[in-house]
N, C-alpha and C. Protein backbone atom coordinates (compact mmCIF):
# COMPACT_ATOMS: atom_id res chain seq x y z
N UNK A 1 70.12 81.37 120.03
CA UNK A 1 70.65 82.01 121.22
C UNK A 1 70.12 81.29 122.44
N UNK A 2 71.00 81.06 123.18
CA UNK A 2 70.82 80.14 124.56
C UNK A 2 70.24 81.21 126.07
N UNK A 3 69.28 80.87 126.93
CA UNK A 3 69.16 81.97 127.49
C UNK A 3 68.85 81.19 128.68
N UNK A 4 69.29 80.96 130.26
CA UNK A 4 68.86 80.45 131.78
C UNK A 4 67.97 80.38 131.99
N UNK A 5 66.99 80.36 132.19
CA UNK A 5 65.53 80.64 133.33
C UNK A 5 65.58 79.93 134.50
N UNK A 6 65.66 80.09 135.28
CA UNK A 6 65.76 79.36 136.85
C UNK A 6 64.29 79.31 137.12
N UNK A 7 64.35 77.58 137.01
CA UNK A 7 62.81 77.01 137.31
C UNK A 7 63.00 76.39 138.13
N UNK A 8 63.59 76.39 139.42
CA UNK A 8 63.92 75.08 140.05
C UNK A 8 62.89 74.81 141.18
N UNK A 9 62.85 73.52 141.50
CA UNK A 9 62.40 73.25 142.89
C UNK A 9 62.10 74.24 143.87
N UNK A 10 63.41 74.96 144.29
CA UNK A 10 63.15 75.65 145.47
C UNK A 10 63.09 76.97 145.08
N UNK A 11 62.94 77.49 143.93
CA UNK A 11 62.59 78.72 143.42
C UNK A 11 60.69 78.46 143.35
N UNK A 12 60.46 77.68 142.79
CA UNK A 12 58.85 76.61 143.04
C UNK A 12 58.36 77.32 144.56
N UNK A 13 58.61 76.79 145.44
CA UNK A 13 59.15 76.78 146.85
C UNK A 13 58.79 77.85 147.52
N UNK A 14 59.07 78.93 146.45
CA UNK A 14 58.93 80.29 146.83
C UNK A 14 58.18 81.00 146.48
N UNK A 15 57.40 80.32 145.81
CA UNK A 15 56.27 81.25 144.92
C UNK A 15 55.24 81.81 146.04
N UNK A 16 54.50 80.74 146.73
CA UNK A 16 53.38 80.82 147.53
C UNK A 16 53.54 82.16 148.42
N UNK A 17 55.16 82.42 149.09
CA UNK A 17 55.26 83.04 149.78
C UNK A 17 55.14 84.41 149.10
N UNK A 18 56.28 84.04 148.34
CA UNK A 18 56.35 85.91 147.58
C UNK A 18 55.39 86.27 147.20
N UNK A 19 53.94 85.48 146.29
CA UNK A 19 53.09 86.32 146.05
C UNK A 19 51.95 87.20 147.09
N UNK A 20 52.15 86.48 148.52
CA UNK A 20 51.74 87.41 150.08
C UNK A 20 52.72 88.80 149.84
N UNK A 21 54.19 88.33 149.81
CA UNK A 21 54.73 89.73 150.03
C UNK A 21 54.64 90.62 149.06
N UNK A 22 54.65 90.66 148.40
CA UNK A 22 54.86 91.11 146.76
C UNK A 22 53.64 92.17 146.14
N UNK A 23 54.08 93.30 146.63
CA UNK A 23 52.74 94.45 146.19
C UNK A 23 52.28 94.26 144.60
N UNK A 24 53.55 94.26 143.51
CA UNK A 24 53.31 93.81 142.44
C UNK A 24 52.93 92.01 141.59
N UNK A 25 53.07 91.28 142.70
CA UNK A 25 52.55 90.37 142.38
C UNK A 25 51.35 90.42 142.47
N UNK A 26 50.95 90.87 144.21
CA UNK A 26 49.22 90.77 144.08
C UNK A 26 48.41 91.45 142.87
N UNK A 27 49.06 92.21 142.48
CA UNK A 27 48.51 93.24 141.48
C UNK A 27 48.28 92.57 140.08
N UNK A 28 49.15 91.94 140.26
CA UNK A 28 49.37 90.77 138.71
C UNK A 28 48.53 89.28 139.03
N UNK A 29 48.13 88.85 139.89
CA UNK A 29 47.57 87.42 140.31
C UNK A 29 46.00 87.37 139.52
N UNK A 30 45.99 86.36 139.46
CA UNK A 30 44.64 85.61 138.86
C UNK A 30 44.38 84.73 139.67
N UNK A 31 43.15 84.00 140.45
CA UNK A 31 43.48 83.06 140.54
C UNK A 31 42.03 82.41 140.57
N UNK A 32 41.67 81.49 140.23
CA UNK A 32 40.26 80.66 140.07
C UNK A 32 39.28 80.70 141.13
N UNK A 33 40.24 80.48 142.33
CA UNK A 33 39.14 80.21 143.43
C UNK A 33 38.50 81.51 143.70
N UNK A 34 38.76 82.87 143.15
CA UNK A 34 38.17 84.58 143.68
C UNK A 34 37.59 84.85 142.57
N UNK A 35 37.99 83.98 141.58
CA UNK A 35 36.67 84.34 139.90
C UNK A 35 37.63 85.48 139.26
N UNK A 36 38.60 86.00 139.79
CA UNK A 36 39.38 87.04 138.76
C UNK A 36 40.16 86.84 137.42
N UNK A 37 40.78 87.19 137.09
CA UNK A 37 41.31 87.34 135.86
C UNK A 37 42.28 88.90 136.06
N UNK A 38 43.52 89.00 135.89
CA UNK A 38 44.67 89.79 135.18
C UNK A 38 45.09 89.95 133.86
N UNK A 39 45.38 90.88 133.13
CA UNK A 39 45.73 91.30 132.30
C UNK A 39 46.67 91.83 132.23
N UNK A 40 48.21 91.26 131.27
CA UNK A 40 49.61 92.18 131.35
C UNK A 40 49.41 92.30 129.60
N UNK A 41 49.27 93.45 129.79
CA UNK A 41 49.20 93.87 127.86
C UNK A 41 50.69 94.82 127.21
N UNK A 42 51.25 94.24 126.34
CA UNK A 42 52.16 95.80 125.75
C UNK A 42 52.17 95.33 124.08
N UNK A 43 53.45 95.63 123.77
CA UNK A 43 53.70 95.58 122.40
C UNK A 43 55.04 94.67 122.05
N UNK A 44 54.87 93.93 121.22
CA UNK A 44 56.22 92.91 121.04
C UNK A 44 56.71 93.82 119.96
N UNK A 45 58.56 93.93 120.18
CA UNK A 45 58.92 94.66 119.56
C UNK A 45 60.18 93.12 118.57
N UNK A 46 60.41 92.95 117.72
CA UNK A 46 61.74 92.38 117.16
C UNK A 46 62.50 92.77 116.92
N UNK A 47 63.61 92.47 117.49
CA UNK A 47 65.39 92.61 116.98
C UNK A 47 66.11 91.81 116.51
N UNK A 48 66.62 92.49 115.45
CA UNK A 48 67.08 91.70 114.63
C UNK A 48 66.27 90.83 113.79
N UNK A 49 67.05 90.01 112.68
CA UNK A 49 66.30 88.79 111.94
C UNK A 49 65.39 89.08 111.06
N UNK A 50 64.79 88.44 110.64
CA UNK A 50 63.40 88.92 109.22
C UNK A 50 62.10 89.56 110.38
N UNK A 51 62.11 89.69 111.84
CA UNK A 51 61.03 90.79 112.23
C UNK A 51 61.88 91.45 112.70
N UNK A 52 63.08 92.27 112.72
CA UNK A 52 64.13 93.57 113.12
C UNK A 52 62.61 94.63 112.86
N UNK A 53 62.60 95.44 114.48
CA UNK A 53 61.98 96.40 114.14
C UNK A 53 60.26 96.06 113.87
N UNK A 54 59.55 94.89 113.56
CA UNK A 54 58.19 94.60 113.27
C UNK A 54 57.48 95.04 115.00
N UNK A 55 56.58 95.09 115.02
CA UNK A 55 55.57 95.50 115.90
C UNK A 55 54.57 94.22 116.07
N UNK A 56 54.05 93.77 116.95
CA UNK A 56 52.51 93.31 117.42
C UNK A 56 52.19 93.56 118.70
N UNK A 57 50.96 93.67 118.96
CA UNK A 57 50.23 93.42 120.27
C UNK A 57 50.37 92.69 121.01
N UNK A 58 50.72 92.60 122.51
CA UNK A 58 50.93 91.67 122.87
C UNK A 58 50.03 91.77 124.75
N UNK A 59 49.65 90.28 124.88
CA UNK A 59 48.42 90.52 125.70
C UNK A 59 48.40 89.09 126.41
N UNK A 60 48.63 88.52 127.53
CA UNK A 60 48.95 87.86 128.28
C UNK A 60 47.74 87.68 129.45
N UNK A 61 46.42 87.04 129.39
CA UNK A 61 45.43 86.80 130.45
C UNK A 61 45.88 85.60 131.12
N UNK A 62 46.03 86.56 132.84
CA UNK A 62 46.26 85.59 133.97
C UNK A 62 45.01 85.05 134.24
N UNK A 63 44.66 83.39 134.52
CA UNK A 63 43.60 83.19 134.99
C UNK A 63 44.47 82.29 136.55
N UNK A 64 45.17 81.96 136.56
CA UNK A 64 45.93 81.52 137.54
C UNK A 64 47.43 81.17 137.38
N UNK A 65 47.69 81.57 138.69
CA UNK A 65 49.31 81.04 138.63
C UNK A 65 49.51 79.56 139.04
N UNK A 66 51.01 79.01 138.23
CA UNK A 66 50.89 77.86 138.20
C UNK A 66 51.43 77.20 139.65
N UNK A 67 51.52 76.45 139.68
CA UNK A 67 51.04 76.40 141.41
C UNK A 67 52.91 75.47 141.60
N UNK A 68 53.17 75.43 143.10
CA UNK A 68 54.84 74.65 143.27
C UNK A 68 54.45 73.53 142.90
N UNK A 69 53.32 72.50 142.63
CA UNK A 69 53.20 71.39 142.54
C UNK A 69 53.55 70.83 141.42
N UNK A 70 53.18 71.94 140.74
CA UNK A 70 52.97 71.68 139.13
C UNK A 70 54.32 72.08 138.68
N UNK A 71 54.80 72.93 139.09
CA UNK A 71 56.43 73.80 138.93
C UNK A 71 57.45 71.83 139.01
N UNK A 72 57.21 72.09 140.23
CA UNK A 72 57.88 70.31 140.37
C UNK A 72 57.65 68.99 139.27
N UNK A 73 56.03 69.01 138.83
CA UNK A 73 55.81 68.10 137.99
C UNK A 73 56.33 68.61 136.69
N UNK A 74 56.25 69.57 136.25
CA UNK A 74 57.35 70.02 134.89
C UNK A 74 59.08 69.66 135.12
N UNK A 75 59.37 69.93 136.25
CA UNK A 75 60.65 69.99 136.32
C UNK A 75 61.18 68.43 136.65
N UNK A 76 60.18 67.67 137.15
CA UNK A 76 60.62 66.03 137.02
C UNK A 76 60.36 65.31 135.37
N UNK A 77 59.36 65.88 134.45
CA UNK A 77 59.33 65.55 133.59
C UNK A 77 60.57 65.94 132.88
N UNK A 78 61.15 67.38 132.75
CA UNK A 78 61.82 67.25 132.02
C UNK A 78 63.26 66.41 132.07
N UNK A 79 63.95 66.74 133.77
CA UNK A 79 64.80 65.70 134.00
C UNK A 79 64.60 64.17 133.47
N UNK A 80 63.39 63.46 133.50
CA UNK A 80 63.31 61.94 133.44
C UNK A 80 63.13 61.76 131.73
N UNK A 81 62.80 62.69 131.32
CA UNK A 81 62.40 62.36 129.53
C UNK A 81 62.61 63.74 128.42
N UNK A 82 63.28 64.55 128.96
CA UNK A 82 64.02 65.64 127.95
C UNK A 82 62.56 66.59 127.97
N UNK A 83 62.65 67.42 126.50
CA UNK A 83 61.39 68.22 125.90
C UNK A 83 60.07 67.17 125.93
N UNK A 84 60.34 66.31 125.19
CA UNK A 84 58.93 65.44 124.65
C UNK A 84 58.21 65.38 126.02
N UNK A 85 59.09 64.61 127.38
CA UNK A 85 58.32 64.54 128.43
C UNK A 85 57.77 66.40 129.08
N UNK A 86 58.52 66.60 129.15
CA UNK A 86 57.82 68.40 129.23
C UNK A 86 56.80 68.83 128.90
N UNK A 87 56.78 68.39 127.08
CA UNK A 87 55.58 69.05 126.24
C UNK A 87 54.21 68.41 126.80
N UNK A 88 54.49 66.69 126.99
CA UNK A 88 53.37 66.05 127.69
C UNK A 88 52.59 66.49 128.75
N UNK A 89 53.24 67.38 129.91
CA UNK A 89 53.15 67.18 131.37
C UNK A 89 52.82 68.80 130.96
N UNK A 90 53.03 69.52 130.20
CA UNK A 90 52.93 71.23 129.78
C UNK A 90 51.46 71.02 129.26
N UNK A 91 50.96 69.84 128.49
CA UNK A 91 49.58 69.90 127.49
C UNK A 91 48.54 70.03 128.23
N UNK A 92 48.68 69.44 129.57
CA UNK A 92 47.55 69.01 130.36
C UNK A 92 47.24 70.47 131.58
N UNK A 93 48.40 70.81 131.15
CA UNK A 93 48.21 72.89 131.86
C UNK A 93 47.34 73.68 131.56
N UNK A 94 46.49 74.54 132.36
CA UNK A 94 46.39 76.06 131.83
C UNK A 94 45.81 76.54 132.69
N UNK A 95 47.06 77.84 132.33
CA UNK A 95 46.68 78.91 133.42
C UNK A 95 46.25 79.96 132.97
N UNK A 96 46.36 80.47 131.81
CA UNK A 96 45.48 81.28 130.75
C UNK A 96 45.70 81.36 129.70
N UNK A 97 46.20 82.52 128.84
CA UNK A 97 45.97 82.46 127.30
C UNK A 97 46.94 83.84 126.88
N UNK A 98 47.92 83.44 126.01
CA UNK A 98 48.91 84.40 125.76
C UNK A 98 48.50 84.94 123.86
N UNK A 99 48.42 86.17 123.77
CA UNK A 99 47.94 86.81 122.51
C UNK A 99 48.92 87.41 122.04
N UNK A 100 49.55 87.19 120.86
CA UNK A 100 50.25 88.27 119.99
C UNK A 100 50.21 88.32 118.21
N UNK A 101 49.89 89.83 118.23
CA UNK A 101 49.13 90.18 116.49
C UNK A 101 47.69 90.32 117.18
N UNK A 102 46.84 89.78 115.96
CA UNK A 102 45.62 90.27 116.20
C UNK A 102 44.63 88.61 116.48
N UNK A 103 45.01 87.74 116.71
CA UNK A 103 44.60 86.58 116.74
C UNK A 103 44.30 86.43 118.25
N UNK A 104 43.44 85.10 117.86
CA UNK A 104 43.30 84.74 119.27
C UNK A 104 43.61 84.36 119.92
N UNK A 105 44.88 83.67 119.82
CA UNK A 105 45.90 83.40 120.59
C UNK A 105 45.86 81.77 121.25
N UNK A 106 46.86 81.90 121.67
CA UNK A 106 46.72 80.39 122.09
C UNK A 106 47.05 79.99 123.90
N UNK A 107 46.89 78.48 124.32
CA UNK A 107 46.42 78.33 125.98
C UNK A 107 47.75 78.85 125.90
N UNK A 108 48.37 79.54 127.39
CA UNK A 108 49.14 79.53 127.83
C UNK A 108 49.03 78.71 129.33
N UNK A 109 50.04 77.47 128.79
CA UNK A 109 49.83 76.42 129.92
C UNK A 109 50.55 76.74 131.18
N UNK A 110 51.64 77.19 131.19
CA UNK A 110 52.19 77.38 132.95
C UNK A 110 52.68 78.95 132.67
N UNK A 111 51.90 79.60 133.57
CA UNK A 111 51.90 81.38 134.24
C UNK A 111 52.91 80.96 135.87
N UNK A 112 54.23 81.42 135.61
CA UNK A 112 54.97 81.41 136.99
C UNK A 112 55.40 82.19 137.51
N UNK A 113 55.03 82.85 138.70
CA UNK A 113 55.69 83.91 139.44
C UNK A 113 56.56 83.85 140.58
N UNK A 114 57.60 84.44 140.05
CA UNK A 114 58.94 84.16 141.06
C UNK A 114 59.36 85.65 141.81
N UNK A 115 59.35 85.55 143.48
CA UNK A 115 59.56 87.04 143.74
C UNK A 115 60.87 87.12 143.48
N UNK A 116 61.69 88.74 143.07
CA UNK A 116 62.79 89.15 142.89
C UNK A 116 63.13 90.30 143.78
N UNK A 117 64.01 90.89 143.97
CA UNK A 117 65.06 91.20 144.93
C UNK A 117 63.95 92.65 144.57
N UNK A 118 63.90 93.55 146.01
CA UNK A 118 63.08 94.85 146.28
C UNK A 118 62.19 94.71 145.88
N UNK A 119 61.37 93.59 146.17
CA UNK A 119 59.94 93.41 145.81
C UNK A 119 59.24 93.22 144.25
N UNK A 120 60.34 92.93 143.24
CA UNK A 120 59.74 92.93 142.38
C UNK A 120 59.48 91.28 142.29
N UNK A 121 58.68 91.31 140.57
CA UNK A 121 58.52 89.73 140.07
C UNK A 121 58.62 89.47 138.65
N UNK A 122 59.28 87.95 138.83
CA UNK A 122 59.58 87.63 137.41
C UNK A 122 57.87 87.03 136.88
N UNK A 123 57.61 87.09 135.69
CA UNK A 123 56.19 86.17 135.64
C UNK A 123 56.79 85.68 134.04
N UNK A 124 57.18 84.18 134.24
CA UNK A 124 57.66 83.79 133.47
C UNK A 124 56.13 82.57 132.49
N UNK A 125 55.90 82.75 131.44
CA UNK A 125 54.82 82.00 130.62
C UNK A 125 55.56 81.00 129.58
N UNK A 126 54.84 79.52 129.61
CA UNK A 126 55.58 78.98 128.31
C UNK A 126 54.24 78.07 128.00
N UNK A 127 53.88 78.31 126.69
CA UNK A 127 52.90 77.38 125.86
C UNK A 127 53.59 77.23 125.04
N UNK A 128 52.71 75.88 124.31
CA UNK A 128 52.81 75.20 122.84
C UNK A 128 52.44 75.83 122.39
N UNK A 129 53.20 76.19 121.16
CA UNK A 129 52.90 77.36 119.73
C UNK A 129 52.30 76.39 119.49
N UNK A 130 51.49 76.64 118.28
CA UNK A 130 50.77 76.65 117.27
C UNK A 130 52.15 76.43 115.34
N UNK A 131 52.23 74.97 115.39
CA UNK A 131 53.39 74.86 114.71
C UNK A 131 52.48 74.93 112.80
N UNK A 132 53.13 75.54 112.17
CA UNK A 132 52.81 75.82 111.01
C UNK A 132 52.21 74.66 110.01
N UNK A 133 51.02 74.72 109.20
CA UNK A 133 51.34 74.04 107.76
C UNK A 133 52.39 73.39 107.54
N UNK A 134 53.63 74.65 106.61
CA UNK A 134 54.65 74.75 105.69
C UNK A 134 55.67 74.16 106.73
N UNK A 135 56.11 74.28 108.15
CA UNK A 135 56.54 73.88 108.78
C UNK A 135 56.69 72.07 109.04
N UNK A 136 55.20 71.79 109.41
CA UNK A 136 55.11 70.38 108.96
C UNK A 136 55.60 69.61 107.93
N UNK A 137 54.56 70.10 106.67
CA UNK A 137 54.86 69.53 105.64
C UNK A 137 56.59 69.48 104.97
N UNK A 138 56.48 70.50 105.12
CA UNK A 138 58.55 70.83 104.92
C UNK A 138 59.19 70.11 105.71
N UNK A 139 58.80 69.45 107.21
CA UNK A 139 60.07 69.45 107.95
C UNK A 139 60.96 70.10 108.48
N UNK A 140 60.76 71.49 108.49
CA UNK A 140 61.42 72.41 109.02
C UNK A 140 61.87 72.35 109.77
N UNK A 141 63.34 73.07 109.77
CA UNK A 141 63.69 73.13 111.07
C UNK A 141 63.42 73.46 112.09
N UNK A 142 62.52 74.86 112.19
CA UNK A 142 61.93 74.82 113.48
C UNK A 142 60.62 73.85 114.02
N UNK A 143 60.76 72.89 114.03
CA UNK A 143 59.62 72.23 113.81
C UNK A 143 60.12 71.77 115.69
N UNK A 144 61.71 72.26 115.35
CA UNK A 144 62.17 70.85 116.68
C UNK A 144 62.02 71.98 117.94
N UNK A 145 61.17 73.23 117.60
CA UNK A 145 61.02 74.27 119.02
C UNK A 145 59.84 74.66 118.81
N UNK A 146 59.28 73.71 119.67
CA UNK A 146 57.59 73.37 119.79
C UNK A 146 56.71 74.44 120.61
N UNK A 147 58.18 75.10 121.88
CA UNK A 147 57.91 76.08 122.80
C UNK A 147 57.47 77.10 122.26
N UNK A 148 56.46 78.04 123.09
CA UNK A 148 56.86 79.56 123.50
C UNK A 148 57.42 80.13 124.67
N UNK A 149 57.72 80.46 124.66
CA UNK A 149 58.13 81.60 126.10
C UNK A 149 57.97 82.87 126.03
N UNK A 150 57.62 83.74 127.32
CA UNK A 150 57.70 85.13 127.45
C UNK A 150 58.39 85.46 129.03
N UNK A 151 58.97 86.19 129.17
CA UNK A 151 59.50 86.34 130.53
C UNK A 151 59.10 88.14 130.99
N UNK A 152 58.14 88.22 132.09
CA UNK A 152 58.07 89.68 131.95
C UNK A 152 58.42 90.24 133.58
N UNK A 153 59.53 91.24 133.70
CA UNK A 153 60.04 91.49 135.25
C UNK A 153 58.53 93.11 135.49
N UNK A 154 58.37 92.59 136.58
CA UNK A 154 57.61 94.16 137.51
C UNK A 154 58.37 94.25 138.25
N UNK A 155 58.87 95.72 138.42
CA UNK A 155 59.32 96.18 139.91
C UNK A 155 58.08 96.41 140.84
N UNK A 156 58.43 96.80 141.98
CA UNK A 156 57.82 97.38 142.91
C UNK A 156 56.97 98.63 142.81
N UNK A 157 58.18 99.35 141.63
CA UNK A 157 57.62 100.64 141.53
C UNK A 157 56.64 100.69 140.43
N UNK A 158 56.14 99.95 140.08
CA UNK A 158 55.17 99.79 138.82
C UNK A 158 56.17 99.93 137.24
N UNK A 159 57.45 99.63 136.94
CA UNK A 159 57.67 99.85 135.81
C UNK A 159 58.32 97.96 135.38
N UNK A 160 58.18 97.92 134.27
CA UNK A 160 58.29 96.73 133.58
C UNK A 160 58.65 96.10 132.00
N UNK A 161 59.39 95.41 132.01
CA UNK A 161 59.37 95.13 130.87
C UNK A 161 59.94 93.47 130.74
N UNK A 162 59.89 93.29 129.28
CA UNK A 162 60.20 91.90 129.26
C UNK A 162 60.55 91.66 128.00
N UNK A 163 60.81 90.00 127.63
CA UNK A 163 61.35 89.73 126.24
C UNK A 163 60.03 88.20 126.16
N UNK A 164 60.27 88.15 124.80
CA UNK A 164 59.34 86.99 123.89
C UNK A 164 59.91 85.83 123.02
N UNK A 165 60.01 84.80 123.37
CA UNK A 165 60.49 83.63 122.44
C UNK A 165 59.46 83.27 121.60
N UNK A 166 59.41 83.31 120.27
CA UNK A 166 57.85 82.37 120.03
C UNK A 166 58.28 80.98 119.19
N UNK A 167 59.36 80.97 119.67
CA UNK A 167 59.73 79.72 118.93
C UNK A 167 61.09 78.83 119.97
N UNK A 168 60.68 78.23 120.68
CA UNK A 168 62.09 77.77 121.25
C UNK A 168 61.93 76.06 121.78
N UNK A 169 63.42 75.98 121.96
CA UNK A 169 63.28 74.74 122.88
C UNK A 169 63.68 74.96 124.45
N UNK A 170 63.38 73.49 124.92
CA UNK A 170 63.99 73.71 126.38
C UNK A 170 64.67 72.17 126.88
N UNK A 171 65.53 72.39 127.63
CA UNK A 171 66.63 71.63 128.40
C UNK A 171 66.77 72.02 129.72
N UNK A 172 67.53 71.13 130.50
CA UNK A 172 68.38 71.12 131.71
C UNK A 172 69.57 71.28 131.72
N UNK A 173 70.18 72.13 132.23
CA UNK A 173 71.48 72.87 132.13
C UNK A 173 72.10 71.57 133.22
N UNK A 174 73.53 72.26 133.46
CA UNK A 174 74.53 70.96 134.13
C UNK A 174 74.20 71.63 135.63
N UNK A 175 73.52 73.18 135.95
CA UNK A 175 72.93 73.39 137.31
C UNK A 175 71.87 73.33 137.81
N UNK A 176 71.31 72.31 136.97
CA UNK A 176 69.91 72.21 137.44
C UNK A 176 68.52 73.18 136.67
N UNK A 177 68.72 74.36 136.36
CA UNK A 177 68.34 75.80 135.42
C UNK A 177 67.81 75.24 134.55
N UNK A 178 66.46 75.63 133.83
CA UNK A 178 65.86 75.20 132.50
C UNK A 178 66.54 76.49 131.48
N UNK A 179 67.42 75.49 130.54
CA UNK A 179 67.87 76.52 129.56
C UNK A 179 66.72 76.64 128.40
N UNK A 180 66.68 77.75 127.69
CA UNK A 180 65.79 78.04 126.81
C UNK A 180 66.91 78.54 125.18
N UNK A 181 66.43 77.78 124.10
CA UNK A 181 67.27 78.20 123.17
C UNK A 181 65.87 78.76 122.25
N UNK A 182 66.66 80.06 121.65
CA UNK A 182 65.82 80.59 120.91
C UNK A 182 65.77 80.32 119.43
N UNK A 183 64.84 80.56 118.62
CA UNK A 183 64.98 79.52 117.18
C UNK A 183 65.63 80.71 116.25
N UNK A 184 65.40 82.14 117.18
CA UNK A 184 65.83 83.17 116.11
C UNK A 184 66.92 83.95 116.59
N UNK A 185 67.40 84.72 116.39
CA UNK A 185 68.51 85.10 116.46
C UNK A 185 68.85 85.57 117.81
N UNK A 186 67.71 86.59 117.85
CA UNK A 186 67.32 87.65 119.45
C UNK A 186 65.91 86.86 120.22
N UNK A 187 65.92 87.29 121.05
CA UNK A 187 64.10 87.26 121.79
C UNK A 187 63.72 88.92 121.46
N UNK A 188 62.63 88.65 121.14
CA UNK A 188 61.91 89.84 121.09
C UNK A 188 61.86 90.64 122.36
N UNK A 189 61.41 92.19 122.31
CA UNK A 189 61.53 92.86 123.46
C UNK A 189 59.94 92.89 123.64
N UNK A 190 59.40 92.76 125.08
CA UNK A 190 58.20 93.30 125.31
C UNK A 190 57.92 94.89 126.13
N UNK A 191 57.47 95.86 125.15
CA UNK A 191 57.99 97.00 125.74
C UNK A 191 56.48 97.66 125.68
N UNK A 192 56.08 98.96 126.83
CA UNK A 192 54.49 99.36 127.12
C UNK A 192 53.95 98.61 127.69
N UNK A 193 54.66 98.07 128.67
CA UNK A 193 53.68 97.01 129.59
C UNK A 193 52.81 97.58 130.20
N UNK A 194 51.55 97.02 130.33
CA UNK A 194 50.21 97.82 131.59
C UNK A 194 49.72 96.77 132.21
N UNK A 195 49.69 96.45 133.59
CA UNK A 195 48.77 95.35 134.24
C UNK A 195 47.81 95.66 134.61
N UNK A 196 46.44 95.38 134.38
CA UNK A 196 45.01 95.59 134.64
C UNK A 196 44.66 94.50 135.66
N UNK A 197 43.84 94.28 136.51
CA UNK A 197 43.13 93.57 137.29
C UNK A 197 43.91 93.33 138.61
């Protein structure tokens, strides 16, 4: 399943500002130079596919947001050299650490927050999974969606929710848009969201 994310330049552009305006951004921010740390915790729910209906924990530590500079250096990599250049210019990221199940989870290299219309925000996350054994050795097909993604919206009014890729790729659409294809049927739902810090 094919899904938009608007990463662009001048969405980049906009980060710095919206997270001043943005009651629920500040609420959600991490950022190095104040020593904090955020926490967006809920529950990954699956639809459809062999997890229809499965449950895990799901737990997302902000240590910083990824900054327009870096938004730009992803988004020239992927234009000039597809995924591979992405994954390169994604390795050398981190802005914190995305958890789901009971493990420890792995870096989550770019944390992006984009303001949305009545004050809310998108906080869009994408790390390198953690690609399997059986995957390797097999050749698997998913071998060729190296991504994760999670995309989680806050309103204003404190309510939220979001969805989970843990397996995808990524491209450039013909508008510029980083498309995201999912390896499974649905994206998971992220539902019980709570932001701490």
């Amino acid at each position: 399943m094919k899904r938009g994310i608007l990463i662009t330049i001048i969405a980049a552009a906009l980060v710095t500002a919206g997270l001043a305006a943005s009651p629920r951004a500040a609420g959600a921010k991490g950022r190095k130079d104040d020593g904090t740390r955020s926490y967006i915790e809920g529950t990954v729910v699956g639809i459809g596919g062999r997890l229809g209906g499965a449950s895990r924990p799901f737990k997302l530590v902000v240590e910083n947001f990824t900054t327009p500079e870096q938004v730009r250096e992803l988004n020239d990599a992927l234009q000039a050299g597809g995924q591979d250049a992405l994954l390169k210019a994604l390795s050398k990221m981190k802005a914190g650490r995305i958890e789901v199940g009971g493990g420890v989870g792995v870096t989550a290299n770019a944390i992006i927050s984009t303001p949305q219309a009545e004050g809310g925000t998108k906080v869009t996350v994408l790390y390198e999974r953690s690609l399997g054994l059986y995957e390797l050795r097999r050749g698997a097909r998913s071998e060729d969606y190296p991504l994760g993604e999670a995309e989680i919206y806050l309103d204003a009014g404190g309510k939220a929710e979001g969805t989970f890729v843990p397996a995808a790729q990524v491209r450039e659409s013909k508008d510029g848009a980083w498309e995201v294809e999912d390896f499974g049927e649905f994206p998971a739902r992220v539902v019980g969201i709570k932001v701490r810090g």
